[in-house]
Structure formats: C-alpha cells, structure tokens
N, C-alpha and C. Protein backbone atom coordinates (compact mmCIF):
# COMPACT_ATOMS: atom_id res chain seq x y z
N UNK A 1 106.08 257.40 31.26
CA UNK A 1 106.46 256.24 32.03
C UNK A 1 107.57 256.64 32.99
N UNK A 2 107.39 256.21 33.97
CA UNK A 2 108.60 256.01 35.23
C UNK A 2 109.25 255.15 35.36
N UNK A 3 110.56 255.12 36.07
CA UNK A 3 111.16 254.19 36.51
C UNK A 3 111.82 254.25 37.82
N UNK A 4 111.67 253.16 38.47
CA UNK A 4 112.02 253.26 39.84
C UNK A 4 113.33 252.48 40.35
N UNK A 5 114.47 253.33 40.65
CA UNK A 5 115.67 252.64 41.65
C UNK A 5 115.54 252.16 43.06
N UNK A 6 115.69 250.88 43.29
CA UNK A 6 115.50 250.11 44.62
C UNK A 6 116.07 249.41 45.07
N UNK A 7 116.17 249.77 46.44
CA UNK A 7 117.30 248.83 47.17
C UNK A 7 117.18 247.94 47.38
N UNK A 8 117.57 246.73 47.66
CA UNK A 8 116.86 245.20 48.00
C UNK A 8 118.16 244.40 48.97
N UNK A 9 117.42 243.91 49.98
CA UNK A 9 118.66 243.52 50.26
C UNK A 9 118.75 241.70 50.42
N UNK A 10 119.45 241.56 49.53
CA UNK A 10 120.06 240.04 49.10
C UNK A 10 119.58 238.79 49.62
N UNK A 11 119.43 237.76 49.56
CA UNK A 11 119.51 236.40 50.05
C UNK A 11 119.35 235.36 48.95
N UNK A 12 119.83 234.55 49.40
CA UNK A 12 119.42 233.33 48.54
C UNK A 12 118.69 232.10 49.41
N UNK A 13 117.51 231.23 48.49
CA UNK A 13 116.69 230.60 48.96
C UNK A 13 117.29 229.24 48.34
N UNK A 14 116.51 228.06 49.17
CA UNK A 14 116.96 226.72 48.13
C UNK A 14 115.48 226.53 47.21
N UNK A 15 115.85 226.54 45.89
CA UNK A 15 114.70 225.89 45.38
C UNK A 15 113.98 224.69 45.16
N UNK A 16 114.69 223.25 45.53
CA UNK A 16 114.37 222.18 45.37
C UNK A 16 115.32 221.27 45.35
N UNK A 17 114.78 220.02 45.69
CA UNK A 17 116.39 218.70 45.20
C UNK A 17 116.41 218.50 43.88
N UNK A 18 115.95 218.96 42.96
CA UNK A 18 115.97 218.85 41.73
C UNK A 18 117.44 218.54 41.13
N UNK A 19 117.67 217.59 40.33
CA UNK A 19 119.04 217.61 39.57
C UNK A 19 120.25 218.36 40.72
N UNK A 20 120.12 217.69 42.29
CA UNK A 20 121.18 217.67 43.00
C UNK A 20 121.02 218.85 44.20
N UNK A 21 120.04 219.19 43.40
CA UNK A 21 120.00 220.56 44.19
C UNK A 21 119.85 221.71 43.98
N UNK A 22 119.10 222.91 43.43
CA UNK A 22 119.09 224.51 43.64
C UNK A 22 118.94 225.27 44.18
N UNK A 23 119.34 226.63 44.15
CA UNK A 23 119.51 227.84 44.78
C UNK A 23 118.96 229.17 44.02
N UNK A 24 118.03 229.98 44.43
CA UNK A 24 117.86 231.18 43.46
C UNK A 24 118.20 232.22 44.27
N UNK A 25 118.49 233.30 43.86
CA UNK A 25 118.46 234.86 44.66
C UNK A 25 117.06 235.22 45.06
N UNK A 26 117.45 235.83 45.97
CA UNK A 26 116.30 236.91 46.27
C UNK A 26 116.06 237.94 46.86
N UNK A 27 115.55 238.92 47.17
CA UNK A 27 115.71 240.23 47.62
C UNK A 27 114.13 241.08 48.42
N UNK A 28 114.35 241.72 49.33
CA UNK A 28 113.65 242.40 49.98
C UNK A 28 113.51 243.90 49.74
N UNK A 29 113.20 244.50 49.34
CA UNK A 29 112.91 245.90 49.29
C UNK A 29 113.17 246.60 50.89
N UNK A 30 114.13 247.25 50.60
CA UNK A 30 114.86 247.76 51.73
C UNK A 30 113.93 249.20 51.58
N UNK A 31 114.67 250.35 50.45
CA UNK A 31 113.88 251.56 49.97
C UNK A 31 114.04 252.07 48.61
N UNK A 32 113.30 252.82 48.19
CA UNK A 32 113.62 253.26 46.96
C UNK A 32 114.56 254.08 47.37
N UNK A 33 115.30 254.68 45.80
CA UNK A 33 116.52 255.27 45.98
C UNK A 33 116.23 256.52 44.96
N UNK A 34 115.46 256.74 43.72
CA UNK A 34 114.83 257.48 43.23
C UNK A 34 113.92 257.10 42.53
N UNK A 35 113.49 257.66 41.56
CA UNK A 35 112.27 257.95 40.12
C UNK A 35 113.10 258.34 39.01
N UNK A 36 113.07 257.78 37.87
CA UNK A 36 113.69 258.34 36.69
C UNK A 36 112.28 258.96 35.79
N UNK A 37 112.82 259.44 34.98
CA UNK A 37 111.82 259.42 33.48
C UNK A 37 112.39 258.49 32.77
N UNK A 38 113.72 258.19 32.12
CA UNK A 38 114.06 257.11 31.08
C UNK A 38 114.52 256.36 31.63
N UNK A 39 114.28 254.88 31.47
CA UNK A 39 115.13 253.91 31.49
C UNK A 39 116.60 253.77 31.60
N UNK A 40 117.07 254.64 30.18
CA UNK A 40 118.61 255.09 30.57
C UNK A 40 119.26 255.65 31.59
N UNK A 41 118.59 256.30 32.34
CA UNK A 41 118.84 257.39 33.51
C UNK A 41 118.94 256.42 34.51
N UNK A 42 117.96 255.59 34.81
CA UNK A 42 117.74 254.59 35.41
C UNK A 42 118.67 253.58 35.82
N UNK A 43 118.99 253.11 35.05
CA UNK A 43 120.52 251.97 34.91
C UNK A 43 121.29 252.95 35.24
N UNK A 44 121.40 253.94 34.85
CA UNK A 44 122.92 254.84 34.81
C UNK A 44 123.12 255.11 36.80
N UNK A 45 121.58 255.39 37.31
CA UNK A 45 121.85 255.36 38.57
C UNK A 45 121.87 254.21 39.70
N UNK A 46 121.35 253.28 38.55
CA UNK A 46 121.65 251.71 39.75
C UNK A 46 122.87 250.88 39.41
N UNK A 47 123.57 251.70 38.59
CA UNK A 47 124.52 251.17 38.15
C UNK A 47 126.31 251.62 38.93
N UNK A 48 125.95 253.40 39.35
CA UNK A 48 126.36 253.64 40.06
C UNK A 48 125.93 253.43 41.35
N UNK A 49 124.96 252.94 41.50
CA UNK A 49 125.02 252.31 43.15
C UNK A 49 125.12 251.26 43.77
N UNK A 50 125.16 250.23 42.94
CA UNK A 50 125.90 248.98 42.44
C UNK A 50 126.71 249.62 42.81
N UNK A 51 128.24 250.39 41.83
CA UNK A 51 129.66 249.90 42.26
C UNK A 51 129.83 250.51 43.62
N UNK A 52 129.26 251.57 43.70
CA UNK A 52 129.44 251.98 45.55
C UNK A 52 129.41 251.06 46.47
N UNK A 53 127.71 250.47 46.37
CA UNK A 53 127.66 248.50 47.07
C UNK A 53 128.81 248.01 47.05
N UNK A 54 129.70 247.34 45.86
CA UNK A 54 130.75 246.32 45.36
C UNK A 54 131.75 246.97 46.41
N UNK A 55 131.90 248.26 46.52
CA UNK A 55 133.24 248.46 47.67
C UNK A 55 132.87 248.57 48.99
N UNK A 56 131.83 248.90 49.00
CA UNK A 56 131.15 249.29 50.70
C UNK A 56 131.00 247.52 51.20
N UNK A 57 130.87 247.01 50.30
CA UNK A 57 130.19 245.64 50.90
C UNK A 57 131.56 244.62 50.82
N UNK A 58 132.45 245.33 50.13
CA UNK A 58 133.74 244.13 50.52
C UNK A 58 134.10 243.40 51.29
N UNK A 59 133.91 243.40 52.39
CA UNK A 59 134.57 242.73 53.52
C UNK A 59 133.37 241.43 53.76
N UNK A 60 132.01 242.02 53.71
CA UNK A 60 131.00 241.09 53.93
C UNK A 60 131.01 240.13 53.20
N UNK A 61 130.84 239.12 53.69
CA UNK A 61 130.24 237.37 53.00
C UNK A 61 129.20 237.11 51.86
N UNK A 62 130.00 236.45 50.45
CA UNK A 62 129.40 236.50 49.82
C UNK A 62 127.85 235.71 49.93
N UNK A 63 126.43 236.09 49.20
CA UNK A 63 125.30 235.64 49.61
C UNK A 63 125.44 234.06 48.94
N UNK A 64 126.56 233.35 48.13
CA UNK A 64 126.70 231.97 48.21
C UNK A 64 127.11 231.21 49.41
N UNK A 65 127.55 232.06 50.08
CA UNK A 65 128.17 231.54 51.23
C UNK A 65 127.65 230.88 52.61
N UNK A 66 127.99 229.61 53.27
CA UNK A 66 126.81 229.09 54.44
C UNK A 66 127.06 229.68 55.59
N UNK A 67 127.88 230.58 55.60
CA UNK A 67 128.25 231.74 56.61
C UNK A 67 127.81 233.08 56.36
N UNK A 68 126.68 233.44 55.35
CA UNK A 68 126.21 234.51 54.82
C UNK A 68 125.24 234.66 55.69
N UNK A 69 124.47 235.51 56.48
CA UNK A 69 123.96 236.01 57.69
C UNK A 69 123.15 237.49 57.09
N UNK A 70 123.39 237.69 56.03
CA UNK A 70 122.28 239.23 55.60
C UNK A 70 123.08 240.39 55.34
N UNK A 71 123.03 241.56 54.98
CA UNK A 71 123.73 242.61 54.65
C UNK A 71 124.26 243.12 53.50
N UNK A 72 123.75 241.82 52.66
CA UNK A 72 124.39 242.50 51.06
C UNK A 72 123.11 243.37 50.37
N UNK A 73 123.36 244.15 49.66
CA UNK A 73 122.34 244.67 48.88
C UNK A 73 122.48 245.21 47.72
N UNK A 74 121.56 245.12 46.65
CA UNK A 74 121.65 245.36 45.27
C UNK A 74 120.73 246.58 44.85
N UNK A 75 120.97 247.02 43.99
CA UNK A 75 120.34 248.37 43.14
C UNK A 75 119.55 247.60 41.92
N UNK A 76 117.99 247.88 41.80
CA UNK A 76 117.47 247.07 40.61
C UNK A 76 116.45 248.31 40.03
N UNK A 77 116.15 248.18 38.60
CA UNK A 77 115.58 249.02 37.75
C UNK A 77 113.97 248.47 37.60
N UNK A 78 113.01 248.87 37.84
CA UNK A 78 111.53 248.67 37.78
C UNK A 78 110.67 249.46 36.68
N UNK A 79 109.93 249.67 36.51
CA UNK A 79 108.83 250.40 35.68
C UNK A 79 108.01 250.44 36.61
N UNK A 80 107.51 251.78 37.03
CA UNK A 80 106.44 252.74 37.66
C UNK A 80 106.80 251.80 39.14
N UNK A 81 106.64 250.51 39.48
CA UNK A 81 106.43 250.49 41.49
C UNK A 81 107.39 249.35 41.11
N UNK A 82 108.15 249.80 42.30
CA UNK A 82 109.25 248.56 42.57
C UNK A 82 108.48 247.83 43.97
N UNK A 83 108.60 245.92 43.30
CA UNK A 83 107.64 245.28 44.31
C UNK A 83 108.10 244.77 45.72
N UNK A 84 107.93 244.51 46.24
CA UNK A 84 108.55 244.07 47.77
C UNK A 84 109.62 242.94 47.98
N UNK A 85 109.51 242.30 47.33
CA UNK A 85 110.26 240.94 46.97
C UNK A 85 110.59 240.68 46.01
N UNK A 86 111.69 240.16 45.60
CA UNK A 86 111.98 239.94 44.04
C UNK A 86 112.66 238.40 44.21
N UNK A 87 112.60 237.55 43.55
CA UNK A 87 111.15 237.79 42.30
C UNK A 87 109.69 238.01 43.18
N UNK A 88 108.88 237.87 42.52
CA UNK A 88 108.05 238.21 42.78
C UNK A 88 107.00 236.91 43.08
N UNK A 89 107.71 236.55 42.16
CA UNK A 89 107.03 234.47 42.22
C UNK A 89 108.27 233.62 42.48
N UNK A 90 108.12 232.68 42.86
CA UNK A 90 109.03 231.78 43.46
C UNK A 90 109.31 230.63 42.05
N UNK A 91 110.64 230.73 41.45
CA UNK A 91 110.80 230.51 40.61
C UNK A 91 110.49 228.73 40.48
N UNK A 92 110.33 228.19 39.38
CA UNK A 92 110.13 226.82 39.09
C UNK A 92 111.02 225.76 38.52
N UNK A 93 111.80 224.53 38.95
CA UNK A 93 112.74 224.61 37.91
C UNK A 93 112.40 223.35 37.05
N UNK A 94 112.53 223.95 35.93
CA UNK A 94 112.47 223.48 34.80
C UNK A 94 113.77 222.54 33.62
C-alpha cells in the first residue's frame, strides 16, 4: 500500500441555513508532494509541511475570514491517489 502527501489549497464553502447557518472546509489539489510506503512516514511528512505552511502563511488571512481571498494551504495524508477536491462529497448537515 501507498500513501500520498498533497497539497490543497484551502477555502471554505457555506453549507446551508440550517440551525443559523454553516460553513465546511474545503480544498483543491494544488500537487502532490510525495509517495510514502507507511502511513507513519506519511503524517511525519505532512506534518512537517504543515508547520512550514503555519509560518510561511502567517501574515495571510485566516480561511474564516470575509476578507479571505485564497492562498492558504494544507498538507493531507491519502491512500494510493489523492482526489482533486476534498471532501470529495459535499457534506450534509445533519
């Protein structure tokens, strides 16, 4: 089994007027960043690219924000193909 590190880069959507109102994340597949063999390896490298993000991206607007305009991006862990969009389904709220 593989695992795949991927870049995605951030947004948040509204999900509905439901109970006042929601918001979910979401993300675009920017590029992959590698291939692991374990899982562990895996986290260990989106984990360091995460905190690199957290300082590189300081200055930029957080993606809660109504002045948020694009540019944040996250490191996420997959099994064998990381998909284009995350989620992948448009969440429901329940």
């Amino acid at each position: 089994m593989s695992y795949v590190v991927a870049l995605y880069e951030i947004d948040r959507e509204y999900g509905g007027s439901e109970e006042g109102g929601w918001w979910y994340d979401t993300g675009e597949l920017n590029r992959v960043l590698c291939v692991c063999r374990t899982e562990e390896q895996a986290y260990q490298k989106a984990n360091r690219a995460n905190a690199l993000l957290r300082v590189l991206q300081r200055g930029k607007r957080d993606v809660g924000s109504v002045l948020y305009r694009g540019g944040r991006h996250a490191a996420e862990v997959f099994e064998r193909i990381a998909p284009k969009y995350i989620p992948e389904e448009r969440p429901r709220y329940e």
